[in-house]
N, C-alpha and C. Protein backbone atom coordinates (compact mmCIF):
# COMPACT_ATOMS: atom_id res chain seq x y z
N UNK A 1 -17.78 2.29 16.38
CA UNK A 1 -17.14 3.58 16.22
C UNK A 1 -15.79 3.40 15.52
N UNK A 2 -15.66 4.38 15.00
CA UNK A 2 -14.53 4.05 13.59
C UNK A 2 -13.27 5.07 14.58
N UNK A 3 -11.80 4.22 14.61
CA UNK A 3 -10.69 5.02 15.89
C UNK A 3 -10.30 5.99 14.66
N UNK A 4 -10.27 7.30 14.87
CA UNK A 4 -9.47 8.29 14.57
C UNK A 4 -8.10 8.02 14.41
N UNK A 5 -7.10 6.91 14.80
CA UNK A 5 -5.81 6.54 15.00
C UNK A 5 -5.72 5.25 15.34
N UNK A 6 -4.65 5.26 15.48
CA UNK A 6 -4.36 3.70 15.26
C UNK A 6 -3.30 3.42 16.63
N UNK A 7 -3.33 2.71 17.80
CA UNK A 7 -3.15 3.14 19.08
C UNK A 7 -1.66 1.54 18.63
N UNK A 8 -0.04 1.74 19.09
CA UNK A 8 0.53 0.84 18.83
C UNK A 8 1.64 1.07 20.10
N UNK A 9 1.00 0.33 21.07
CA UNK A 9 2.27 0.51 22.76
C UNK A 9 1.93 2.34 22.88
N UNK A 10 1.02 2.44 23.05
CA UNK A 10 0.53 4.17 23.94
C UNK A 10 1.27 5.19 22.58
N UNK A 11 1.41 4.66 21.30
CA UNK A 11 1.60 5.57 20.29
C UNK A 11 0.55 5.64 19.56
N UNK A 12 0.29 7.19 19.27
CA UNK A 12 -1.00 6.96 18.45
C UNK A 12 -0.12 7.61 16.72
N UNK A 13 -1.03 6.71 15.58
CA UNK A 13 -0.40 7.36 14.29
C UNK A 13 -1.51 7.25 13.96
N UNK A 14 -1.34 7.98 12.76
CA UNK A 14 -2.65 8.43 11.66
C UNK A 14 -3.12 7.35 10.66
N UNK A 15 -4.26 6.95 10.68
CA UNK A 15 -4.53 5.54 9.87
C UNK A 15 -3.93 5.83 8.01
N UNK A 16 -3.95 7.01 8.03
CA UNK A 16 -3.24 7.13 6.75
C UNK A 16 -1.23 6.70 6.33
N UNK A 17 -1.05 6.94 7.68
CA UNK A 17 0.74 6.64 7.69
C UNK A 17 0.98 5.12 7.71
N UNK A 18 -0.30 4.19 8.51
CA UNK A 18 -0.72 2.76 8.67
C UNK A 18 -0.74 2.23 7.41
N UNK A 19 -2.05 2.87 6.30
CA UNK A 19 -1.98 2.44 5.21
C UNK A 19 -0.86 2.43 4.16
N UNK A 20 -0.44 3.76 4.20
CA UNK A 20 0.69 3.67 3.37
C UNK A 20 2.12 2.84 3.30
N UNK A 21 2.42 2.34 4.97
CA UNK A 21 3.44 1.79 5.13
C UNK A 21 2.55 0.23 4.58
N UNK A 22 1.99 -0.39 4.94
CA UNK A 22 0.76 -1.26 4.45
C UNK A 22 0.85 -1.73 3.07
N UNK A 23 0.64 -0.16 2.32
CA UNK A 23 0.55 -0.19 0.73
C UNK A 23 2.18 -0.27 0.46
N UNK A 24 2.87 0.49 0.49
CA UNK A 24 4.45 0.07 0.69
C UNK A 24 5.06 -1.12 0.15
N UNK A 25 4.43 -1.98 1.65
CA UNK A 25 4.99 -3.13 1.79
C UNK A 25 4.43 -4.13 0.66
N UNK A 26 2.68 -3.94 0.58
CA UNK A 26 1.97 -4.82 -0.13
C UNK A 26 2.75 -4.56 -2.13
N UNK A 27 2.94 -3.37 -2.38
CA UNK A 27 3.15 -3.33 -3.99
C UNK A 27 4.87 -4.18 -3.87
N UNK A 28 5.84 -4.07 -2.87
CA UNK A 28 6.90 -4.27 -3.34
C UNK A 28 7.00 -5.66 -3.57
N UNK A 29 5.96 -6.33 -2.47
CA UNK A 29 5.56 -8.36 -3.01
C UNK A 29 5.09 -8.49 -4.17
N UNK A 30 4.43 -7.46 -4.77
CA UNK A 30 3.54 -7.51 -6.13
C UNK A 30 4.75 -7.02 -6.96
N UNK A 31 5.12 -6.31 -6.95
CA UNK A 31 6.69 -5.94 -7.51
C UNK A 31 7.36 -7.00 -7.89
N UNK A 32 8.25 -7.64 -6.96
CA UNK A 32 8.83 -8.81 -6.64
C UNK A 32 8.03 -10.00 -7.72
N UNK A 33 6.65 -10.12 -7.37
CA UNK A 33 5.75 -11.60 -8.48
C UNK A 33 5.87 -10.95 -9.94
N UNK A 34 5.80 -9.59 -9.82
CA UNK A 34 5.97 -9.67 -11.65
C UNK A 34 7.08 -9.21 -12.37
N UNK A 35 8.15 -9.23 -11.25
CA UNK A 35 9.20 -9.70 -11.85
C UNK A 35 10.17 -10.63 -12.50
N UNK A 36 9.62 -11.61 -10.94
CA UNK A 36 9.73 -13.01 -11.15
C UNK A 36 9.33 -14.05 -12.33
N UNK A 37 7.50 -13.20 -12.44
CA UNK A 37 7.17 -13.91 -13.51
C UNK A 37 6.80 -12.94 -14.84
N UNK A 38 7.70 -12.39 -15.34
CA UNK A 38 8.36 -11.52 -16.12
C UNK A 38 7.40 -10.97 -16.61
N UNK A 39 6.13 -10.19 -15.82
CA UNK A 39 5.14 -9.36 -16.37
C UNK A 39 5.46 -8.04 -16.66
N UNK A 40 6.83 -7.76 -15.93
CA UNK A 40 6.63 -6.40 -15.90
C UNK A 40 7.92 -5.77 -17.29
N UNK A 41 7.66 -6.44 -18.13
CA UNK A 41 8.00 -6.20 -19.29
C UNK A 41 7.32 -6.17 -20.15
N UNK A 42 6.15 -5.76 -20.06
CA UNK A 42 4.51 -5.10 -20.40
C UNK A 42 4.22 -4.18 -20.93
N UNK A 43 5.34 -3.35 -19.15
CA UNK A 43 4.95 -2.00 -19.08
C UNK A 43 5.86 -1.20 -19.37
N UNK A 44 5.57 -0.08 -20.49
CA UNK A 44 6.22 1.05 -20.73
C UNK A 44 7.51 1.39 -19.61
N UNK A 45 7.04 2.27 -18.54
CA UNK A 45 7.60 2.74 -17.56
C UNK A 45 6.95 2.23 -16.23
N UNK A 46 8.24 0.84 -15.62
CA UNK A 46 7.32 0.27 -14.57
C UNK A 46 7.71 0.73 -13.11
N UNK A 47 8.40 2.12 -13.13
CA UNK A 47 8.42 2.70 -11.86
C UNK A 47 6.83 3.64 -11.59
N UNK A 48 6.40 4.12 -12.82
CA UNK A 48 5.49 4.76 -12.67
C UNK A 48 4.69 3.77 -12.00
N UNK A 49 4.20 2.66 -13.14
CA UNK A 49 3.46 1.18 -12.37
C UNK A 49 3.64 1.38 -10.71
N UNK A 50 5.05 0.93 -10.58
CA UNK A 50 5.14 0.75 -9.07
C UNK A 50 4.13 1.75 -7.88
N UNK A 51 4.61 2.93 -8.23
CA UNK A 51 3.61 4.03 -7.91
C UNK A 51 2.44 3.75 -7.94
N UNK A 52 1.72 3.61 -9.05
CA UNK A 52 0.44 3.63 -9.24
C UNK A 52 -0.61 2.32 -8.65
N UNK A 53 0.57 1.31 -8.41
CA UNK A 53 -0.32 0.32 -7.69
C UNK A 53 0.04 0.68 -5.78
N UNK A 54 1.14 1.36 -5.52
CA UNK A 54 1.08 1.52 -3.98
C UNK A 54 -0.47 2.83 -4.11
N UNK A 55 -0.56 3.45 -5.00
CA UNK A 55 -1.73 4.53 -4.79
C UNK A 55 -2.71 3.70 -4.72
N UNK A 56 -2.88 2.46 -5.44
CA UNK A 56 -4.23 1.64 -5.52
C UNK A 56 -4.66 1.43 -4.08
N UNK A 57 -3.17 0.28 -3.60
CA UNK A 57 -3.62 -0.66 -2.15
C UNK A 57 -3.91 0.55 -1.04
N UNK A 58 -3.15 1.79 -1.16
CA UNK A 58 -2.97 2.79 -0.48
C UNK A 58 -4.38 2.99 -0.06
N UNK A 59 -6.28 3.59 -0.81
CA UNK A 59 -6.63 3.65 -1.40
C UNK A 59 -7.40 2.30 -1.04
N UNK A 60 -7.43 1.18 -0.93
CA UNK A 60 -8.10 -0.32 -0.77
C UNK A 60 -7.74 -0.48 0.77
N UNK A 61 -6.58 -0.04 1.32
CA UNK A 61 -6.46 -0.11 2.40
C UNK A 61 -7.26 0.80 3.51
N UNK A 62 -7.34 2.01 2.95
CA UNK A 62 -7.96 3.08 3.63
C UNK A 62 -9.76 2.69 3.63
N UNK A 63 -9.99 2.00 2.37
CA UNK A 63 -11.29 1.64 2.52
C UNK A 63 -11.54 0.10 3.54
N UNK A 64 -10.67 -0.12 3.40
CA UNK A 64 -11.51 -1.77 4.02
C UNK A 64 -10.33 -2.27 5.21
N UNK A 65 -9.34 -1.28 5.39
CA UNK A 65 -8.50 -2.14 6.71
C UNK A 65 -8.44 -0.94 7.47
N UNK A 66 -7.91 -0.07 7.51
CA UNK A 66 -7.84 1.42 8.45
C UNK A 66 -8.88 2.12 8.14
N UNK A 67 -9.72 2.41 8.40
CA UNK A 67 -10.78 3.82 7.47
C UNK A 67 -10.26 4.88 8.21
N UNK A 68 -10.18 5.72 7.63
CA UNK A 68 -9.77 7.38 7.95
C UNK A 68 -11.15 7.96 8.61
């Protein structure tokens, strides 16, 4: 059975607020590597980037670590 929420010390949150803090965390390490290794001078506008890869993991997370 798939939890409706996500149970953390008798708090319940929404597997979507899980993922996103999740996706958050996961793009700003990916952030961080292609900065480091100067990919992100690639991209046009890499705030949009930034965005668009927290929508990805956001999105990868909801499918395969929290399901909604």
């Amino acid at each position: 059975m798939i939890p409706g929420e996500v149970d953390l010390t008798g708090v319940y949150f929404p597997p979507l607020l899980v993922n996103g803090t999740l996706a958050v965390i996961f793009t700003l390490l990916t952030v961080i590597l292609m900065n480091h290794y100067r990919l992100s001078r690639f991209f046009l506008f890499p705030q949009l980037t930034m965005a668009a890869i927290a929508a990805i993991y956001t999105v990868l997370f909801s499918i395969w670590v929290f399901p909604a």
